[in-house]
Protein backbone atom coordinates (compact mmCIF):
# COMPACT_ATOMS: atom_id res chain seq x y z
CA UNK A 1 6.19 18.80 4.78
CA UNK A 2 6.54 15.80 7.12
CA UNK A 3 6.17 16.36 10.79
CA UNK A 4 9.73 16.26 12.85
CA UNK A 5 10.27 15.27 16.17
CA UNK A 6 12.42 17.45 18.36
CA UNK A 7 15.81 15.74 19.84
CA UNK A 8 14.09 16.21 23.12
CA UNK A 9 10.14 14.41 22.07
CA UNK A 10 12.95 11.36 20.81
CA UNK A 11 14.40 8.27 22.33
CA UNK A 12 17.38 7.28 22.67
CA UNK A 13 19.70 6.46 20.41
CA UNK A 14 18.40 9.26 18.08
CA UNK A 15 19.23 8.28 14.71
CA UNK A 16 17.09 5.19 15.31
CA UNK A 17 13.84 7.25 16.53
CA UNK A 18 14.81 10.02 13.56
CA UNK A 19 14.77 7.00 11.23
CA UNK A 20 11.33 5.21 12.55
CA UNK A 21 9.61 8.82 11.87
CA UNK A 22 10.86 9.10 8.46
CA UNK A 23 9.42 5.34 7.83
CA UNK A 24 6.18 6.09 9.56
CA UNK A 25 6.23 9.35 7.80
CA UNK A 26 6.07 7.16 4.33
CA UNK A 27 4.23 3.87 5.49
CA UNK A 28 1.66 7.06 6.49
CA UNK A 29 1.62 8.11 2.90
CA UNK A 30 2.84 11.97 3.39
CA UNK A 31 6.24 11.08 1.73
CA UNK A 32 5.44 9.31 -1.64
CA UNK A 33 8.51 7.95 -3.74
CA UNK A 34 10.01 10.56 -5.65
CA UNK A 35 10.06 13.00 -2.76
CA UNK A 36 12.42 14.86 -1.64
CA UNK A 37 13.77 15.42 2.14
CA UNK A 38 15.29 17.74 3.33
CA UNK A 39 19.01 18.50 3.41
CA UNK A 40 20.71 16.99 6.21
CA UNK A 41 21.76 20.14 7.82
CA UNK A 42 17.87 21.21 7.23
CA UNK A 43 16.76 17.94 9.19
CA UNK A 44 19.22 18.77 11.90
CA UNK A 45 18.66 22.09 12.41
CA UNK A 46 14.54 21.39 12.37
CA UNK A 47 14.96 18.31 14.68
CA UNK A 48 17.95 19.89 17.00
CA UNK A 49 20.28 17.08 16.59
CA UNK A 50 23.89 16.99 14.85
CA UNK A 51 24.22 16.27 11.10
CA UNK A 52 25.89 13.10 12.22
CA UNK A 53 22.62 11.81 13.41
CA UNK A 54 20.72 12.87 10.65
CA UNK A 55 23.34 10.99 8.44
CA UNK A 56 23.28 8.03 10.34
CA UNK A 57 19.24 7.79 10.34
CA UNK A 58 19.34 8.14 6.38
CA UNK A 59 21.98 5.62 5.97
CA UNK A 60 19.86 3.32 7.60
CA UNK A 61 16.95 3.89 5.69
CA UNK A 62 19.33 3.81 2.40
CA UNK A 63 20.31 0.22 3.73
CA UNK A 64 16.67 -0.57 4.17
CA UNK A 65 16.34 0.66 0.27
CA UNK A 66 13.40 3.08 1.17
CA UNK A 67 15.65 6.30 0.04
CA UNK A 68 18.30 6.61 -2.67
CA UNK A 69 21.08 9.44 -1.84
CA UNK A 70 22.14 11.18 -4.22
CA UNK A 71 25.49 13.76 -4.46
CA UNK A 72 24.25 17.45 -5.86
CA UNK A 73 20.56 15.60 -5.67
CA UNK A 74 19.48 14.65 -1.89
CA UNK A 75 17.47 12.19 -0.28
CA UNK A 76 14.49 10.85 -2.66
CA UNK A 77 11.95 8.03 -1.83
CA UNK A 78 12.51 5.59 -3.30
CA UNK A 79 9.56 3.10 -5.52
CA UNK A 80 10.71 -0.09 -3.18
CA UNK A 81 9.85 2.44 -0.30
CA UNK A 82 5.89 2.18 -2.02
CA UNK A 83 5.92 -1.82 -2.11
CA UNK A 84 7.31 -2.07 1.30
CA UNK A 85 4.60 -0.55 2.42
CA UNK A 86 1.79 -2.00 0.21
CA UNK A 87 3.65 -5.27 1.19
CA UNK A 88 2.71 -4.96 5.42
């Protein structure tokens, strides 16, 4: 399980600091590609922020191609996620 800030330990804007923890969480090796994360309402409800930040944070890290979401499936790491990293 991957460690989750509370709305209050983030900056401002939120999504951005919810979406720098996920990356850290995976350049730090405790999400590997193929993971799963938890359902939005899951990582809203654990970090005390609204969906709609926890949407925005993955949709950034969807852009940045280090999750793939999926409809009935969820958030997975994704293999680019691993070479990113290996890559820094």
């Amino acid at each position: 399980m991957i460690a989750l800030p509370t709305a209050s330990q983030m900056q401002r804007p939120l999504y951005r600091a919810l979406r720098e923890v996920i990356a850290q969480n995976i350049r730090d090796g405790r999400l590997r590609p193929g993971d799963r994360l938890p359902t939005e309402r899951d990582l809203a409800r654990g970090c005390g922020v609204s969906r709609i930040t926890v949407r925005a944070a993955l949709d950034g890290l969807a852009k940045d191609k280090l999750v793939a979401r999926r409809t009935r499936t969820g958030t997975i790491i994704t293999e680019q996620a691993a070479r990113s990293v290996s890559d820094v």
